[in-house]
N, C-alpha and C. Protein backbone atom coordinates (compact mmCIF):
# COMPACT_ATOMS: atom_id res chain seq x y z
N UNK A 1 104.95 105.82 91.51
CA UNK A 1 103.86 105.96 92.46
C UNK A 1 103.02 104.69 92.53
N UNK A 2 102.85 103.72 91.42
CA UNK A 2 102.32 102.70 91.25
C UNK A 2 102.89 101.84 92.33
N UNK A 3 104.05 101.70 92.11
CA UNK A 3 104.79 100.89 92.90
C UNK A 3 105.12 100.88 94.59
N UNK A 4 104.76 102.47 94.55
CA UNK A 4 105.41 102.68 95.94
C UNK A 4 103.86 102.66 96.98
N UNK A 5 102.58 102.33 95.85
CA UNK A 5 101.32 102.23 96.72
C UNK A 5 100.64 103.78 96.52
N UNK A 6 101.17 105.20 96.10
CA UNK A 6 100.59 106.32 96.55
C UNK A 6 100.03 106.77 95.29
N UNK A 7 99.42 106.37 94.00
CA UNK A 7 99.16 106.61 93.28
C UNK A 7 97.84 107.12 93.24
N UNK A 8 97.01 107.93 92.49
CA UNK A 8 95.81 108.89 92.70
C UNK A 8 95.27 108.32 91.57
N UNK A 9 95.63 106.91 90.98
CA UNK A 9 94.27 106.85 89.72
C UNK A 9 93.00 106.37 90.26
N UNK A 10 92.31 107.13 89.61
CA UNK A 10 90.94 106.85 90.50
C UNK A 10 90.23 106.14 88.97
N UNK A 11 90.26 106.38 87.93
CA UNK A 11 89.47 105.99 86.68
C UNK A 11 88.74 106.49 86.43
N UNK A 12 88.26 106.44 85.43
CA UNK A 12 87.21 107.23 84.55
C UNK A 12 85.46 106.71 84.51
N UNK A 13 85.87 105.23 84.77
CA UNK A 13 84.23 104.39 84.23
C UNK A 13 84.98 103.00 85.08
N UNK A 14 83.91 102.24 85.04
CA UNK A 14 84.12 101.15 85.81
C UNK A 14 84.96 100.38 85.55
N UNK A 15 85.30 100.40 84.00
CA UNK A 15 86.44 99.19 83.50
C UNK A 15 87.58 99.94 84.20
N UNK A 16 87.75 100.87 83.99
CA UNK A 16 88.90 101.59 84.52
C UNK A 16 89.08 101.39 85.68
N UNK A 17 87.96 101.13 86.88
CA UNK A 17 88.48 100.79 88.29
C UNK A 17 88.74 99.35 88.36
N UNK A 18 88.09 98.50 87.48
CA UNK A 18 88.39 97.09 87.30
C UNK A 18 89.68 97.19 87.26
N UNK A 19 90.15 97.89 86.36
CA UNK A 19 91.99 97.18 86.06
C UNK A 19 92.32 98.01 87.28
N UNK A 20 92.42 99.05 88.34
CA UNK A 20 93.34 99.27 88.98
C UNK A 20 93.01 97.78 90.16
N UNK A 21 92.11 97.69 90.51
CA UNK A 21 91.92 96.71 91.34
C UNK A 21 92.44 95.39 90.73
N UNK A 22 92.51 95.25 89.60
CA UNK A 22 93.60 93.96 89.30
C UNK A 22 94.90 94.24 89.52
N UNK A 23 95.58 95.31 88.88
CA UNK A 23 96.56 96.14 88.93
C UNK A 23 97.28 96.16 90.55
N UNK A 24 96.33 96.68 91.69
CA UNK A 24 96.60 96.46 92.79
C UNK A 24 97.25 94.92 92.69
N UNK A 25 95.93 93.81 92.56
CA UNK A 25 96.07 92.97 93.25
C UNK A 25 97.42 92.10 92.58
N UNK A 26 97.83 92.60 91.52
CA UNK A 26 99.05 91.37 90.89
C UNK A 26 100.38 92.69 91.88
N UNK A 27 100.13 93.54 91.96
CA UNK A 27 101.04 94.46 93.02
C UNK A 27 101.50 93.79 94.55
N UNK A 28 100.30 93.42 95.16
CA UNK A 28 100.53 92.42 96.37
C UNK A 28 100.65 90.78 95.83
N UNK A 29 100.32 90.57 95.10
CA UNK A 29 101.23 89.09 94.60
C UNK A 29 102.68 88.87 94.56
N UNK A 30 103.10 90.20 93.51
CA UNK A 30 104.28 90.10 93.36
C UNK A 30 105.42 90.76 94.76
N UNK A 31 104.68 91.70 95.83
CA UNK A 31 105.45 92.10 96.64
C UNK A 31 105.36 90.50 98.31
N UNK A 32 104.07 90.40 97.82
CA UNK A 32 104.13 89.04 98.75
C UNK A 32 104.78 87.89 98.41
N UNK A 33 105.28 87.36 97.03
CA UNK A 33 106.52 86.44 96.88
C UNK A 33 107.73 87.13 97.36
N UNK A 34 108.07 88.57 97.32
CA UNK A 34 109.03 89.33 97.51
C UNK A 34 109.07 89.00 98.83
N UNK A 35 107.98 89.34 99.72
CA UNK A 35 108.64 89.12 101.30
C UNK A 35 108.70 87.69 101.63
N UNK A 36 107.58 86.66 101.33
CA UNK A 36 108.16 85.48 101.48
C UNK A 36 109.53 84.65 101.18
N UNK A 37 110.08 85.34 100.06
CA UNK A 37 111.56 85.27 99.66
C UNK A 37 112.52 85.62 100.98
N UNK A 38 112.01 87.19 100.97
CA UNK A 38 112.82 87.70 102.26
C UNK A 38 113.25 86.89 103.43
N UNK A 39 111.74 86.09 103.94
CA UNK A 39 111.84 85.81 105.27
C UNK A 39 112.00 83.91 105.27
N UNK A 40 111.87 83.48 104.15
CA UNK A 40 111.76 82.40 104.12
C UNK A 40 113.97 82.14 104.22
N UNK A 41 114.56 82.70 104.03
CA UNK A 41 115.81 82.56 103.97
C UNK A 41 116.57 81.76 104.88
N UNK A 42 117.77 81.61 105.16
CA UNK A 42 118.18 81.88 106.61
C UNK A 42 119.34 82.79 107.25
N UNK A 43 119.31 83.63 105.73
CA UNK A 43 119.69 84.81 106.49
C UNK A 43 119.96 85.80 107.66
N UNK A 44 120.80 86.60 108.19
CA UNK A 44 120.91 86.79 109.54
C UNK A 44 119.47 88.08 109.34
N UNK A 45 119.04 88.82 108.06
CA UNK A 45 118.51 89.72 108.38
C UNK A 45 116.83 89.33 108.24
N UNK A 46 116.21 88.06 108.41
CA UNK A 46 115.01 87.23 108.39
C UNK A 46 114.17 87.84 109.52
N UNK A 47 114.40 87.93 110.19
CA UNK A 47 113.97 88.59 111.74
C UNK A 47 113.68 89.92 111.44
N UNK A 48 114.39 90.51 111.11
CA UNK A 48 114.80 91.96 111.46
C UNK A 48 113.49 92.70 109.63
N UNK A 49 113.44 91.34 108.61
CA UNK A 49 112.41 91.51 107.58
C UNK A 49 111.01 91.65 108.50
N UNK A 50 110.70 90.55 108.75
CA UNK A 50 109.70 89.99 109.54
C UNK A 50 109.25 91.26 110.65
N UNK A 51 110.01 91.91 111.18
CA UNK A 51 109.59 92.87 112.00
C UNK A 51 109.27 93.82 111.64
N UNK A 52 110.07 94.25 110.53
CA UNK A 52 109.72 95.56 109.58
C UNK A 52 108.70 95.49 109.32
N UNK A 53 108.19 94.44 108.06
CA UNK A 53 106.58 94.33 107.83
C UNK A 53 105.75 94.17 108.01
N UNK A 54 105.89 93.34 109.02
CA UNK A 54 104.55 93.21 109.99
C UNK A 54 103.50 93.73 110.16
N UNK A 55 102.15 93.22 109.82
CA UNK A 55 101.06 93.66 109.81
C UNK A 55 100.65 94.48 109.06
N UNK A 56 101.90 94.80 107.58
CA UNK A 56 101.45 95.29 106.54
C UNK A 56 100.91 94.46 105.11
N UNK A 57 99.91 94.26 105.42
CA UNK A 57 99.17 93.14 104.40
C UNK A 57 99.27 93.74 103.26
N UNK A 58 99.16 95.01 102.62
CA UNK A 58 99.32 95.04 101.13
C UNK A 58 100.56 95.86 101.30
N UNK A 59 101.76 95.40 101.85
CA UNK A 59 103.10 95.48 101.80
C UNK A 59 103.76 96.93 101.31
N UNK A 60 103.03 97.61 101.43
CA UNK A 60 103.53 99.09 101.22
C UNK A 60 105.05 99.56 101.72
N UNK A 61 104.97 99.24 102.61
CA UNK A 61 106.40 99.56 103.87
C UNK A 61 107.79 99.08 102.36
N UNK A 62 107.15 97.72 102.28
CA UNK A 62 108.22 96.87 101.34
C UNK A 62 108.30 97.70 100.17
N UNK A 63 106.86 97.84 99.51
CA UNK A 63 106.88 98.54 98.09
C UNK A 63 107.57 99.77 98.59
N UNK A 64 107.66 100.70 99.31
CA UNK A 64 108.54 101.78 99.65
C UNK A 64 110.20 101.85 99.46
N UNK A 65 110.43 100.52 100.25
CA UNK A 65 111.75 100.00 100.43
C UNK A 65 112.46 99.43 98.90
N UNK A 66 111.99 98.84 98.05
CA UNK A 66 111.76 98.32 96.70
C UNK A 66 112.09 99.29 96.04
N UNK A 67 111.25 100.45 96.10
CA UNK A 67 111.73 101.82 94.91
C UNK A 67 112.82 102.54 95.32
N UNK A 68 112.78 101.79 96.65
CA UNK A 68 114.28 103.20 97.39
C UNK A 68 115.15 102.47 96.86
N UNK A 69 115.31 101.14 96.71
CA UNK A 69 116.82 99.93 96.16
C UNK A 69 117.21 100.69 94.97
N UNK A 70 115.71 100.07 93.94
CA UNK A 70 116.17 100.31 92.63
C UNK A 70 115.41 101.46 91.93
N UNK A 71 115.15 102.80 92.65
CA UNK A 71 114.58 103.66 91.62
C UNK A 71 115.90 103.97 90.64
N UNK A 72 116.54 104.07 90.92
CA UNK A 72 118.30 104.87 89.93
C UNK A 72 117.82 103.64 88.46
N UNK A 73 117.59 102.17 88.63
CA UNK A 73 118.00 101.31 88.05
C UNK A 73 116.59 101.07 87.10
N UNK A 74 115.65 101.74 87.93
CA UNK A 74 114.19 101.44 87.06
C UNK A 74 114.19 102.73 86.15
N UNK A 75 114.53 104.03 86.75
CA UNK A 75 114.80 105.30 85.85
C UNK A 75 115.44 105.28 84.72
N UNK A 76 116.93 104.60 85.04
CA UNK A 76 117.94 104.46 84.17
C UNK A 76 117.33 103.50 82.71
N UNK A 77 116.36 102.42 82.84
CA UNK A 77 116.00 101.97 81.87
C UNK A 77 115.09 102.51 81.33
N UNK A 78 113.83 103.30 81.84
CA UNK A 78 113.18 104.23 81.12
C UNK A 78 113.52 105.41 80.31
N UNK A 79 114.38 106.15 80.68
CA UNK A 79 114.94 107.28 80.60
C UNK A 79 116.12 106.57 79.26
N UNK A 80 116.64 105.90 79.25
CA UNK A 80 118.08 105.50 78.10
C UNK A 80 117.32 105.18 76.79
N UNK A 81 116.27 104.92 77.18
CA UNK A 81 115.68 104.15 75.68
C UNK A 81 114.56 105.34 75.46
N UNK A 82 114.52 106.33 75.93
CA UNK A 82 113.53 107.25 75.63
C UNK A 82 114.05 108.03 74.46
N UNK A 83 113.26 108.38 73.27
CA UNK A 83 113.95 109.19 71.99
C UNK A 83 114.34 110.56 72.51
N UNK A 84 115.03 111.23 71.52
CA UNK A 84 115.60 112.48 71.63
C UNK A 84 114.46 113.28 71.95
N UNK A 85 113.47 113.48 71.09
CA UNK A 85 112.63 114.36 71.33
C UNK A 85 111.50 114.34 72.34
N UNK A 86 111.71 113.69 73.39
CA UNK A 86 110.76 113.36 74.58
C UNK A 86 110.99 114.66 75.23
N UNK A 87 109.80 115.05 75.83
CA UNK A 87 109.99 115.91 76.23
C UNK A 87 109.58 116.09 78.43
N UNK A 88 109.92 114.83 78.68
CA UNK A 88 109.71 115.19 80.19
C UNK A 88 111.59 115.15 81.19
N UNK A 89 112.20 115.27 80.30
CA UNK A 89 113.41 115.20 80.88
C UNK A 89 114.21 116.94 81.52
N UNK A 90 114.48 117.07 82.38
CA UNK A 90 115.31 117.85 82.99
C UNK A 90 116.48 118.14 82.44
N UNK A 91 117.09 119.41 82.20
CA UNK A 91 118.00 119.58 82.53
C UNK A 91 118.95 119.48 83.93
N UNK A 92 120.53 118.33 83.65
CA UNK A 92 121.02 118.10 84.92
C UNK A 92 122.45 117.99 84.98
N UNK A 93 122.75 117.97 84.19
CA UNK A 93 124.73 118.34 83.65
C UNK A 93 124.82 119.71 83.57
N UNK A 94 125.71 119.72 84.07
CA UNK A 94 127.05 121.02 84.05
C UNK A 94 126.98 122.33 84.72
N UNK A 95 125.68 121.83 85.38
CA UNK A 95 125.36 123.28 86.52
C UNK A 95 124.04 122.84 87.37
N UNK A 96 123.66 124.20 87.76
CA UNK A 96 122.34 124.09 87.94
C UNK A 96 121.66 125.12 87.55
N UNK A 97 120.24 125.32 87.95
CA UNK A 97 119.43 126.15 86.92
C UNK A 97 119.22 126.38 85.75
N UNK A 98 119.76 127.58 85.15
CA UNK A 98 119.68 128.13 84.10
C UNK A 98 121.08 127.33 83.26
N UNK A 99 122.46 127.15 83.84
CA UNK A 99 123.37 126.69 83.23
C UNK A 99 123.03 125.16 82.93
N UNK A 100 122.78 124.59 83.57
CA UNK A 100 122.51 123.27 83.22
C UNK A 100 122.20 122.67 81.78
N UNK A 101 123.12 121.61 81.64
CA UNK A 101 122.02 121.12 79.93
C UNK A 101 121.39 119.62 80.36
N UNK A 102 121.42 119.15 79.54
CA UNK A 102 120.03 118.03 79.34
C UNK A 102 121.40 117.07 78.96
N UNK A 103 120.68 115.77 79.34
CA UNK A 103 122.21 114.40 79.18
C UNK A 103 122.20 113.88 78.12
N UNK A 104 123.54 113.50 77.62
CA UNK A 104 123.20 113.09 76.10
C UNK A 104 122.94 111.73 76.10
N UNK A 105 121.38 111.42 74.97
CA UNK A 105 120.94 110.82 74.67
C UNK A 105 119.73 109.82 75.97
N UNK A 106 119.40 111.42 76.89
CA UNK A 106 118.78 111.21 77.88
C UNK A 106 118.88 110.33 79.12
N UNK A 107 120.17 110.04 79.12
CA UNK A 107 120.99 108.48 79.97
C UNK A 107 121.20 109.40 80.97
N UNK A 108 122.47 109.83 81.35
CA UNK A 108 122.97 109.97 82.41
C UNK A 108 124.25 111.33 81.81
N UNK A 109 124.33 112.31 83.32
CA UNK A 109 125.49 113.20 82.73
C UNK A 109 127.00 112.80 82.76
N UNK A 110 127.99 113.07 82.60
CA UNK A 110 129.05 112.90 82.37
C UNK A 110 129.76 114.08 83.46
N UNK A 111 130.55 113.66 85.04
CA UNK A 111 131.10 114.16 85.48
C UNK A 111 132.26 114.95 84.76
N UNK A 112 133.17 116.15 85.12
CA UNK A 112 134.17 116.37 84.24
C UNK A 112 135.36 116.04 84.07
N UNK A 113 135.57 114.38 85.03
CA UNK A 113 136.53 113.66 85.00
C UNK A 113 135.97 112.73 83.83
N UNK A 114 134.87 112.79 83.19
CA UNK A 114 134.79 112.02 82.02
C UNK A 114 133.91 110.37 82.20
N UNK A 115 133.72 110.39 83.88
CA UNK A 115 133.32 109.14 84.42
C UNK A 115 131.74 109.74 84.23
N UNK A 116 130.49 108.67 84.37
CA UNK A 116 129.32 109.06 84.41
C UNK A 116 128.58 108.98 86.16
N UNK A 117 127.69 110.33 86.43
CA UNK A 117 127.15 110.63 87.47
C UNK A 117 126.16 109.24 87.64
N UNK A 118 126.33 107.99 87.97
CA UNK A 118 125.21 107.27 87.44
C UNK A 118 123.81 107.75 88.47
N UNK A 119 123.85 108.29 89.16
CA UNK A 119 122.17 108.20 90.40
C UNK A 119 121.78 109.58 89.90
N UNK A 120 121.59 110.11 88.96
CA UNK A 120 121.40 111.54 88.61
C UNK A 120 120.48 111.12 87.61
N UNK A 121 119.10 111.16 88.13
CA UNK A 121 117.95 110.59 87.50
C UNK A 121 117.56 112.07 86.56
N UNK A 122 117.05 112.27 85.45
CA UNK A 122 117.08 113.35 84.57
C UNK A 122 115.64 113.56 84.62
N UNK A 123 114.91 113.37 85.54
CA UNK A 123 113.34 114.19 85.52
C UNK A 123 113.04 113.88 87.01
N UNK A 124 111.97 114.63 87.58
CA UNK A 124 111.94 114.86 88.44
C UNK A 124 110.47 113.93 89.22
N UNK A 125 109.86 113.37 88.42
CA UNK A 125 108.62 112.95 87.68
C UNK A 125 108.39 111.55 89.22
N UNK A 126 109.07 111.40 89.71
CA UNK A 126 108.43 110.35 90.51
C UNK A 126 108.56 110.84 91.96
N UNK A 127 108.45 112.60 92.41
CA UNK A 127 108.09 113.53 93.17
C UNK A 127 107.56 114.48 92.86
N UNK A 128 107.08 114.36 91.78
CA UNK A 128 106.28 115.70 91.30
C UNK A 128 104.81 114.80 91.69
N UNK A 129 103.71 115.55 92.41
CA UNK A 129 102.75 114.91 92.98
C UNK A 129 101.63 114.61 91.72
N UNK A 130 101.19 113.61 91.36
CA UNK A 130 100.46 113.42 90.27
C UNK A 130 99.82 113.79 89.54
N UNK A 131 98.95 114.91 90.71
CA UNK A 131 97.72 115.34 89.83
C UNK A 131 98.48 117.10 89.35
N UNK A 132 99.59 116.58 89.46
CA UNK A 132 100.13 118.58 88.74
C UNK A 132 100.90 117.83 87.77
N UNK A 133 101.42 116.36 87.32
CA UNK A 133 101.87 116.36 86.06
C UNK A 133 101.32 115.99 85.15
């Protein structure tokens, strides 16, 4: 939610709004080298960047587009290195609902050809709306 711009931290005391407002602002730093990258290219799709974002100064559209690339790849590193006993992970192998189990070692499930489901993110946590988790 940080990333994608829709986040609800509001803070507690003033230091606390201090850092989101830094927080923001290294957010549009780093998404504004991102589009200058984009468009500075000479890529055939420079134009077609440039039109997309347009007139989005704190680059949201982009930060949107950004989590849609790599959420699987930002999950996948949170989620693999998380210990056994964490407890915000889903059950998501071998069924659904009630059959379902939990992935081993919180990574990813194992289709039953033995290959791994890799986009089968194991919590649900970056659509669950903030202020209910």
């Amino acid at each position: 939610d940080i990333i994608r711009g829709r986040d609800l931290y509001e803070g507690y005391d003033q230091k606390d709004k201090e850092q989101k407002v830094k927080l923001e602002n290294k957010l549009k730093d780093i998404f504004k080298n991102i589009y200058n990258e984009l468009t500075s290219t000479n890529g055939k799709n420079v134009a077609e960047a440039q039109k997309r974002y347009e007139g989005d100064l704190d680059f949201f559209q982009l930060r949107e587009d950004w989590w849609t690339a790599n959420r699987a790849t930002v999950w996948k590193a949170i989620t693999c290195a998380a210990k056994v006993g964490d407890t915000y992970f889903r059950p998501t192998c071998g069924g659904s609902g009630n059959n379902a189990t939990r992935a081993i070692h919180q990574c990813r499930c194992q289709k039953k050809d033995g290959t791994h489901d890799s986009d089968q993110v194991p919590t649900y946590f970056d659509y669950v709306p903030q202020y209910l988790r």
